[in-house]
N, C-alpha and C. Protein backbone atom coordinates (compact mmCIF):
# COMPACT_ATOMS: atom_id res chain seq x y z
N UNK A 1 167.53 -86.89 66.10
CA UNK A 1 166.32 -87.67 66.27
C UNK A 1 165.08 -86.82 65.98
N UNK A 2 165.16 -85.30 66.05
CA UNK A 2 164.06 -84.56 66.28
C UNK A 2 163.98 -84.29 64.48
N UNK A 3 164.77 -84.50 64.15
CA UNK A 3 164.99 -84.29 62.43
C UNK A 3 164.33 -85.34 61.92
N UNK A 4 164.29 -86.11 61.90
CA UNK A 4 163.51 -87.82 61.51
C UNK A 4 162.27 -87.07 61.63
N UNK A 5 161.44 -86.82 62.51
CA UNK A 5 160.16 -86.93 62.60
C UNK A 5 159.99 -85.51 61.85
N UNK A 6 160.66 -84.42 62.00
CA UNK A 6 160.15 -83.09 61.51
C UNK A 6 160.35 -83.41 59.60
N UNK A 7 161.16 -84.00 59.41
CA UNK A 7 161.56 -83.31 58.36
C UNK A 7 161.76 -84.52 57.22
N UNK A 8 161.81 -85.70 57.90
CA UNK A 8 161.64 -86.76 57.50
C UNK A 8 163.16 -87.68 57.47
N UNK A 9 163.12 -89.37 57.01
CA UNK A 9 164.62 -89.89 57.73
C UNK A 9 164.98 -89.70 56.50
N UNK A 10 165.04 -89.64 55.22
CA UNK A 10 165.88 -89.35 53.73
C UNK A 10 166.50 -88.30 54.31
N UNK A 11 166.02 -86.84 54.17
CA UNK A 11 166.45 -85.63 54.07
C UNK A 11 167.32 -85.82 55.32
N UNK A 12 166.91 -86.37 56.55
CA UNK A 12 167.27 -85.54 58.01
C UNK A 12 168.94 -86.87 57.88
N UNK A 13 169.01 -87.89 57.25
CA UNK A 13 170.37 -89.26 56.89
C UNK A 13 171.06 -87.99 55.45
N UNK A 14 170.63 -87.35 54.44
CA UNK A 14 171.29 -86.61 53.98
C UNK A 14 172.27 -85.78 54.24
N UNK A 15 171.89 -84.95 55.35
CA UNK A 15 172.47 -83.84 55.57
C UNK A 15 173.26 -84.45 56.74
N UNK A 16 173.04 -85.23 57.61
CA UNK A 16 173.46 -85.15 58.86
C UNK A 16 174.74 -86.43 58.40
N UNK A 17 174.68 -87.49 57.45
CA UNK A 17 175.82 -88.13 57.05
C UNK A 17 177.31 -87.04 57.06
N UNK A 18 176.83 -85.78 55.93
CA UNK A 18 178.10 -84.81 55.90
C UNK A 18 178.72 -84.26 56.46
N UNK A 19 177.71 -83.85 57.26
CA UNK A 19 178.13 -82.60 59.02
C UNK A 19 178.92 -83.83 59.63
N UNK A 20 178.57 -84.42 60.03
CA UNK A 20 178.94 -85.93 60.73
C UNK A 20 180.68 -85.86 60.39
N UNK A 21 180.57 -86.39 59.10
CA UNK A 21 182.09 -86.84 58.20
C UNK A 21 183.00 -85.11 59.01
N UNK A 22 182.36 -84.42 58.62
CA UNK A 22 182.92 -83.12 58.03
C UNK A 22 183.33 -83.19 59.94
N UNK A 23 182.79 -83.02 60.33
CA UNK A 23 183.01 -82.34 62.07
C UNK A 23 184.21 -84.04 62.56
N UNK A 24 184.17 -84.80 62.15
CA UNK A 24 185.38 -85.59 62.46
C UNK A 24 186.69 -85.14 61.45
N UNK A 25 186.64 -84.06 60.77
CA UNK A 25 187.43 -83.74 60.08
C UNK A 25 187.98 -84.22 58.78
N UNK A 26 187.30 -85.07 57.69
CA UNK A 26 187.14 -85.25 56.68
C UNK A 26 186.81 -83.95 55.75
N UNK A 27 188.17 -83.52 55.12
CA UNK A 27 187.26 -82.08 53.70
C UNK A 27 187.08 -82.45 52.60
N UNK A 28 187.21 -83.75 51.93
CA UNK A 28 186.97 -83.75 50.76
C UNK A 28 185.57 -83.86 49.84
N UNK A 29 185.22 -82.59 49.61
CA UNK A 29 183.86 -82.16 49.53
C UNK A 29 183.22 -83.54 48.11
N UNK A 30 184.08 -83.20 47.32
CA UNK A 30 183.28 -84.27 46.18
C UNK A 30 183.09 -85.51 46.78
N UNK A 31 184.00 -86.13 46.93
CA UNK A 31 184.01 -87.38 47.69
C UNK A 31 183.23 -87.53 49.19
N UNK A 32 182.46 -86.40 49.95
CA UNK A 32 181.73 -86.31 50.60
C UNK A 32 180.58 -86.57 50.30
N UNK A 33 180.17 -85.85 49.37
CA UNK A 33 178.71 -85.61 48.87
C UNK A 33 178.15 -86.77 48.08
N UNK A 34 179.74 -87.54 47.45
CA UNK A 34 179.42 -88.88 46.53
C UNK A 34 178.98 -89.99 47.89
N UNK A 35 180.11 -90.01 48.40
CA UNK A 35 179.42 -91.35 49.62
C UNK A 35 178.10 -90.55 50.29
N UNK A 36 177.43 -90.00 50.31
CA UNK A 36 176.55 -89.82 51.15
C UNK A 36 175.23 -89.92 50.41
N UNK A 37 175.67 -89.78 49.10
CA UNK A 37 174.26 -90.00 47.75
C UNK A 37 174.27 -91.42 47.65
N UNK A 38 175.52 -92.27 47.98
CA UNK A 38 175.37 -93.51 47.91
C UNK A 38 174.93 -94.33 48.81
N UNK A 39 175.12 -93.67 50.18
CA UNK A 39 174.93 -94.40 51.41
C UNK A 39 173.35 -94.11 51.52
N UNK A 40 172.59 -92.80 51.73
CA UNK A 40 171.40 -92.45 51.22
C UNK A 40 170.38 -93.24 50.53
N UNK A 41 171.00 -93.69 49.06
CA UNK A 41 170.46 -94.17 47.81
C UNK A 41 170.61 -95.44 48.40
N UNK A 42 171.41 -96.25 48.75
CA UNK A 42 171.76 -97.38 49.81
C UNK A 42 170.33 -97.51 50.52
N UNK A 43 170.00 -96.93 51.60
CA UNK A 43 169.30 -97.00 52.57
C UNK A 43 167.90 -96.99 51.67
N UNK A 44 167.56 -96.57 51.02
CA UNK A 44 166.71 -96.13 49.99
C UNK A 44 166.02 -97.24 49.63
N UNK A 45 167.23 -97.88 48.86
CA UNK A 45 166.36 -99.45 48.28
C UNK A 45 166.80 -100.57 49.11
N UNK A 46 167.25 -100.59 50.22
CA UNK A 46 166.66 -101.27 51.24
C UNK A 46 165.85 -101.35 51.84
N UNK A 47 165.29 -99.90 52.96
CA UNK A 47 164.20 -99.78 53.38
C UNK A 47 162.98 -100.19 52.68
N UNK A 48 162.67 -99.04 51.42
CA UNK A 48 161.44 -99.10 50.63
C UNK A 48 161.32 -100.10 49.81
N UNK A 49 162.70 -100.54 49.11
CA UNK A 49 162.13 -101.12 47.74
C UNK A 49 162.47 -102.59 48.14
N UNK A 50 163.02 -102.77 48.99
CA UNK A 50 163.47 -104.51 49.09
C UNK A 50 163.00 -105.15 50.42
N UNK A 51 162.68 -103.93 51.73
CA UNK A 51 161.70 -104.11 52.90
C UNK A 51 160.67 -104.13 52.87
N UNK A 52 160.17 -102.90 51.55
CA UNK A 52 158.84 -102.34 51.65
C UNK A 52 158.55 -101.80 53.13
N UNK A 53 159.29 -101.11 53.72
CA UNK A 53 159.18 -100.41 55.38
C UNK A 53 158.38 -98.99 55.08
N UNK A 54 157.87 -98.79 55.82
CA UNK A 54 157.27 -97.17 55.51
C UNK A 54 158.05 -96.38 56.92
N UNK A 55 159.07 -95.73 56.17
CA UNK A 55 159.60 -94.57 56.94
C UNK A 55 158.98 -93.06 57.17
N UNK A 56 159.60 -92.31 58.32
CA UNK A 56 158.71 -91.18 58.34
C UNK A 56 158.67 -90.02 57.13
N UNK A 57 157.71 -89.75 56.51
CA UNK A 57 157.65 -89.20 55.55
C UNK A 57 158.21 -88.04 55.04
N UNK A 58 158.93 -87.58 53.92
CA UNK A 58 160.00 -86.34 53.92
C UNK A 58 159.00 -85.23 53.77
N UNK A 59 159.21 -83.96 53.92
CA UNK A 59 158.59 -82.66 54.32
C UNK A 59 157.88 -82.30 53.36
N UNK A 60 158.47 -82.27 52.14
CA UNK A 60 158.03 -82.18 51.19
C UNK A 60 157.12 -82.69 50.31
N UNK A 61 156.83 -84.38 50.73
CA UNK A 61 155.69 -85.31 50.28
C UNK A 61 154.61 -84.37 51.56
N UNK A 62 154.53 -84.48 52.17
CA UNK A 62 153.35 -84.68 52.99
C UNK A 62 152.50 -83.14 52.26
């Protein structure tokens, strides 16, 4: 939760989808990194492009 606001919800749903998979014991790294660009990219053009929602902003825009 403290990741959302620091760092923004793209980046902080990026990283934390994999750790997630990975720590329930899932290794398959390609197939990790693919669902999580999709689930990501998913959330992506829902929120912004089909809600128009303004999420907290990633670290790097601001």
């Amino acid at each position: 939760m403290a990741g959302v606001s620091l760092i923004g919800f793209y980046t902080t749903t990026a990283v934390m989808v994999p750790l997630v998979a990975w720590s329930f014991g899932y290794r398959d790294i390609k197939r990790l990194l693919l669902a999580d660009l999709i689930f990501t990219g998913g959330l992506a053009i829902i929120f912004a492009l089909l809600m128009g929602q303004d999420l907290p902003t990633e670290f790097f825009i601001r």
